[in-house]
N, C-alpha and C. Protein backbone atom coordinates (compact mmCIF):
# COMPACT_ATOMS: atom_id res chain seq x y z
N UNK A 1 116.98 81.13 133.41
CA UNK A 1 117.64 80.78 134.65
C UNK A 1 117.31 79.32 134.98
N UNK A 2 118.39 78.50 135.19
CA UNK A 2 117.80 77.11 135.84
C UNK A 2 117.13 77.25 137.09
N UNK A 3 116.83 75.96 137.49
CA UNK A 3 115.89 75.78 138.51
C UNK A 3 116.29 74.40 139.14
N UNK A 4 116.31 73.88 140.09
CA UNK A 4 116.49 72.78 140.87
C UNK A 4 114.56 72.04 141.14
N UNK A 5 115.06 70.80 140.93
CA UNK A 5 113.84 70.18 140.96
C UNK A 5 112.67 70.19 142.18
N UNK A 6 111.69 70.27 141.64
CA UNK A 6 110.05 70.80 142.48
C UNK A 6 110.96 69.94 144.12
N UNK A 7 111.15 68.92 144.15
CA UNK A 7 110.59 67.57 145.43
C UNK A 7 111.72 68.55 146.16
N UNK A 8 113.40 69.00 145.54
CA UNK A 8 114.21 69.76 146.13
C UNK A 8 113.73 70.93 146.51
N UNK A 9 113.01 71.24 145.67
CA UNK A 9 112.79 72.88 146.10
C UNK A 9 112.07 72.65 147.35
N UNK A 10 111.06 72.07 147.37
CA UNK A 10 110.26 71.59 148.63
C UNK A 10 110.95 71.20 149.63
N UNK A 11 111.85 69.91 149.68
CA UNK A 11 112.03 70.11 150.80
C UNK A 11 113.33 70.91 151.44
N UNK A 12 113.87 71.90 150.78
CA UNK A 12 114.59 72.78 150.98
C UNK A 12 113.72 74.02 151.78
N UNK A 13 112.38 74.02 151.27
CA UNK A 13 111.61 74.90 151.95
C UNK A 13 110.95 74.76 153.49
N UNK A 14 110.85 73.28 153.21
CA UNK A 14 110.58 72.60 154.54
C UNK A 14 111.79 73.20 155.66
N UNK A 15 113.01 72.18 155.15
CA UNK A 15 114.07 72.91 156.15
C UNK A 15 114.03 74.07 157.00
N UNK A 16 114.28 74.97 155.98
CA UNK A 16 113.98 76.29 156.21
C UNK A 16 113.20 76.60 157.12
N UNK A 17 111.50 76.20 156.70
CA UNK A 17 110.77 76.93 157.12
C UNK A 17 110.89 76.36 158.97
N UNK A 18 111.46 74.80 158.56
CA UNK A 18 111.44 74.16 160.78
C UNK A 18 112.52 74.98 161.15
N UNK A 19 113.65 75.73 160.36
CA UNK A 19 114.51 76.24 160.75
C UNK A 19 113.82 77.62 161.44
N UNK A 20 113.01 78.14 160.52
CA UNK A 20 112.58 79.30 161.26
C UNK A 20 111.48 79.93 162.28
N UNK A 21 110.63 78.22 162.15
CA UNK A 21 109.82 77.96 163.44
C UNK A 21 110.69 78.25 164.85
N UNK A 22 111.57 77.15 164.55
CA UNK A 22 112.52 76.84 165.89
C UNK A 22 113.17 78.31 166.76
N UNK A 23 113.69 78.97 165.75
CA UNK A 23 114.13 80.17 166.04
C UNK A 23 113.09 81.37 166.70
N UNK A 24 111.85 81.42 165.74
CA UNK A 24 110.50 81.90 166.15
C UNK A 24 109.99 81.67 168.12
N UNK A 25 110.55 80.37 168.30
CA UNK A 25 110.49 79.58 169.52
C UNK A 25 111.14 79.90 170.55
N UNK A 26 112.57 80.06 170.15
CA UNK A 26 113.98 79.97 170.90
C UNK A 26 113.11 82.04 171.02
N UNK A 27 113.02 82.59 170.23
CA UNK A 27 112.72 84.31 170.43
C UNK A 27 111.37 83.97 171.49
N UNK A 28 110.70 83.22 171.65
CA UNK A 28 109.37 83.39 172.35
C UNK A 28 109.72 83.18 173.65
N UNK A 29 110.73 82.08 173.63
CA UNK A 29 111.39 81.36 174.98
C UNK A 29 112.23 82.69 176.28
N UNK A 30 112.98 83.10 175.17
CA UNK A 30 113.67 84.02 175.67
C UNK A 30 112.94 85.19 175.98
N UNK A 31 111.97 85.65 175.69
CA UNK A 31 110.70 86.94 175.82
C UNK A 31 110.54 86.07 176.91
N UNK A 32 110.13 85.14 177.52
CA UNK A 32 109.05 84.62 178.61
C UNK A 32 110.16 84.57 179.71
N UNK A 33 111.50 84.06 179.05
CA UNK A 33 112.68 84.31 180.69
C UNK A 33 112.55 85.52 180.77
N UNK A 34 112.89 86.36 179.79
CA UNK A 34 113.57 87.59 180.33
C UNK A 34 112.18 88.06 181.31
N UNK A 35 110.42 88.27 181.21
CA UNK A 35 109.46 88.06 181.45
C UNK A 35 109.22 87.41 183.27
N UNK A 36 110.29 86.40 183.25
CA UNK A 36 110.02 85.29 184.41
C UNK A 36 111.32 86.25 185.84
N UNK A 37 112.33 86.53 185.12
CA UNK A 37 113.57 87.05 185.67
C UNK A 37 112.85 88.34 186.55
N UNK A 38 111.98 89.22 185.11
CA UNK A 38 111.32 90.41 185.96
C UNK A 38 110.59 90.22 187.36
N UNK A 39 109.89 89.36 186.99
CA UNK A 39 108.95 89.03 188.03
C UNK A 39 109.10 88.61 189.22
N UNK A 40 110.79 87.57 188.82
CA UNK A 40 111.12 86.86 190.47
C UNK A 40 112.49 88.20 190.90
N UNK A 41 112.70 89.53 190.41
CA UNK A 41 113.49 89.99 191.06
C UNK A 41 112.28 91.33 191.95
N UNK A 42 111.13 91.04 191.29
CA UNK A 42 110.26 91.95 192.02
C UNK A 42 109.66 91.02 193.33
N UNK A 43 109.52 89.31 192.96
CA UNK A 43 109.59 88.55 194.59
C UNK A 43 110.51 88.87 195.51
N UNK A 44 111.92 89.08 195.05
CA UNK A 44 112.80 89.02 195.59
C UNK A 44 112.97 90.43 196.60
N UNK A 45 112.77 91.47 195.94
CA UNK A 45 112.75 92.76 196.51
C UNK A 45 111.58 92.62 197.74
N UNK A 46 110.09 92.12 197.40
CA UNK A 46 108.93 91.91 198.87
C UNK A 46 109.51 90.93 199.74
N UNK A 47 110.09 90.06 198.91
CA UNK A 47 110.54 89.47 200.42
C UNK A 47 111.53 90.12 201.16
N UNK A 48 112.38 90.95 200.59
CA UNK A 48 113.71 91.70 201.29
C UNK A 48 112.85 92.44 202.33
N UNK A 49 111.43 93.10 201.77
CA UNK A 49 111.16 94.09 202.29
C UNK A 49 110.39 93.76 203.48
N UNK A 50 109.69 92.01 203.21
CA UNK A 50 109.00 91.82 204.33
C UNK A 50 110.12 91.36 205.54
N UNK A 51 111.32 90.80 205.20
CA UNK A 51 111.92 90.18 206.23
C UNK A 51 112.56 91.56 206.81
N UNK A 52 112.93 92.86 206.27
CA UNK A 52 112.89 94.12 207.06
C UNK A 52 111.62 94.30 208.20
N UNK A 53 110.42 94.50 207.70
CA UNK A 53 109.37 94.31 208.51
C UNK A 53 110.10 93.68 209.58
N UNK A 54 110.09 92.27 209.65
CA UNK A 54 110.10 91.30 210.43
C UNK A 54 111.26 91.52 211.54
N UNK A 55 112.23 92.15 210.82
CA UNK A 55 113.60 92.22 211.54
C UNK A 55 113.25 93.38 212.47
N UNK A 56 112.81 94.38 212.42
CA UNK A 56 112.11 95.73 212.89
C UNK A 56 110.93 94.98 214.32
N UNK A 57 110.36 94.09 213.95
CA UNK A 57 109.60 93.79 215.31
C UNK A 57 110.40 92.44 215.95
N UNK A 58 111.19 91.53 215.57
CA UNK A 58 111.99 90.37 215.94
C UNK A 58 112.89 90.41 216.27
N UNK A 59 113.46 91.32 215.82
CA UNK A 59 114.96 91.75 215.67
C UNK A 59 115.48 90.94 214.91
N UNK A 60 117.26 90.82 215.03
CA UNK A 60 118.02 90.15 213.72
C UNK A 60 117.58 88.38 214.47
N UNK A 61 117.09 87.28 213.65
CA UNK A 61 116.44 86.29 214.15
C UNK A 61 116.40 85.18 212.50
N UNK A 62 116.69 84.29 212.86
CA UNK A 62 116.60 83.07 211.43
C UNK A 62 115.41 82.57 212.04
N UNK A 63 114.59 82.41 210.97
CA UNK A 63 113.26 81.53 211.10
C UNK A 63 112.76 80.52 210.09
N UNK A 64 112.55 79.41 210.72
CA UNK A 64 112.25 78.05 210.33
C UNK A 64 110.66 78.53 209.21
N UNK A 65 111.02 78.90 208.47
CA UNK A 65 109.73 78.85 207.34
C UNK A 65 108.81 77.84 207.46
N UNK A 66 109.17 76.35 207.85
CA UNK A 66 108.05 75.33 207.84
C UNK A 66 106.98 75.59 209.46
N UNK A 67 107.58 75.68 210.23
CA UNK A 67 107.10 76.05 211.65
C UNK A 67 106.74 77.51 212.03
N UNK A 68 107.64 77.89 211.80
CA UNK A 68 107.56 79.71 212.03
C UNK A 68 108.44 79.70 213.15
N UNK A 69 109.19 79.16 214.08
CA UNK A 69 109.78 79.52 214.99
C UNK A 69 111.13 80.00 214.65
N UNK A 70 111.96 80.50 215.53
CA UNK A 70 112.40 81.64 215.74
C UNK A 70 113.85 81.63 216.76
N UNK A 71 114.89 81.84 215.73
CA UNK A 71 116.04 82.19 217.21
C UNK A 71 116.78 83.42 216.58
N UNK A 72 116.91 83.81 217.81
CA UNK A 72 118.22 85.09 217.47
C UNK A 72 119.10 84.92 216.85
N UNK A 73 119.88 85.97 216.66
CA UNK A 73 121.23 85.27 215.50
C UNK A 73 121.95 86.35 216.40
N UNK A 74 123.17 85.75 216.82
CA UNK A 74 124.07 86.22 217.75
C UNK A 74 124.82 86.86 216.84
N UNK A 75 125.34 87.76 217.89
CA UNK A 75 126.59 88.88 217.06
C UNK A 75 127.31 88.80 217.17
N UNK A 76 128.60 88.30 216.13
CA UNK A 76 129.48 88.28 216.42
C UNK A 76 130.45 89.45 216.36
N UNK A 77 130.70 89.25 217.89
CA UNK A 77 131.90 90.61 218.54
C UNK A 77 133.23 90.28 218.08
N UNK A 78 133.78 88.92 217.55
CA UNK A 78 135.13 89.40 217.57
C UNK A 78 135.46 89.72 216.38
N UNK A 79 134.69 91.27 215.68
CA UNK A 79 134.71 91.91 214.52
C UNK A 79 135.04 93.00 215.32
């Protein structure tokens, strides 16, 4: 069987092998979103649950996160 020369074979292997680092990478990347997604839809749910809390002793109210203060949020009736 022929053979293609050593320096080709090499750096054909090289290729390859950054080819399959990269990919190795791009799979690690994507494990750590999918990983990151879990985590901020379980933030997402405590905060739903604390601003229930909040709504339960405040009532319905927008609040300035930097200050903490506080206004009602009017209802609109012409629904």
């Amino acid at each position: 069987m022929a053979k293609i020369k050593d320096e080709q074979l090499k750096e054909l292997q090289g290729k390859v092998n950054v080819i399959n680092q990269n990919q190795l990478q791009v799979g690690n990347l994507e494990y750590q979103k999918h990983s990151l997604l879990h985590i901020l839809a379980n933030l997402q749910e405590d905060l739903k649950s604390f601003q229930e809390k909040l709504e339960e002793e405040y009532g319905k109210v927008s609040v300035n996160i930097a200050t903490g203060e506080y206004e009602e949020i009017e209802k609109d009736e012409s629904n």
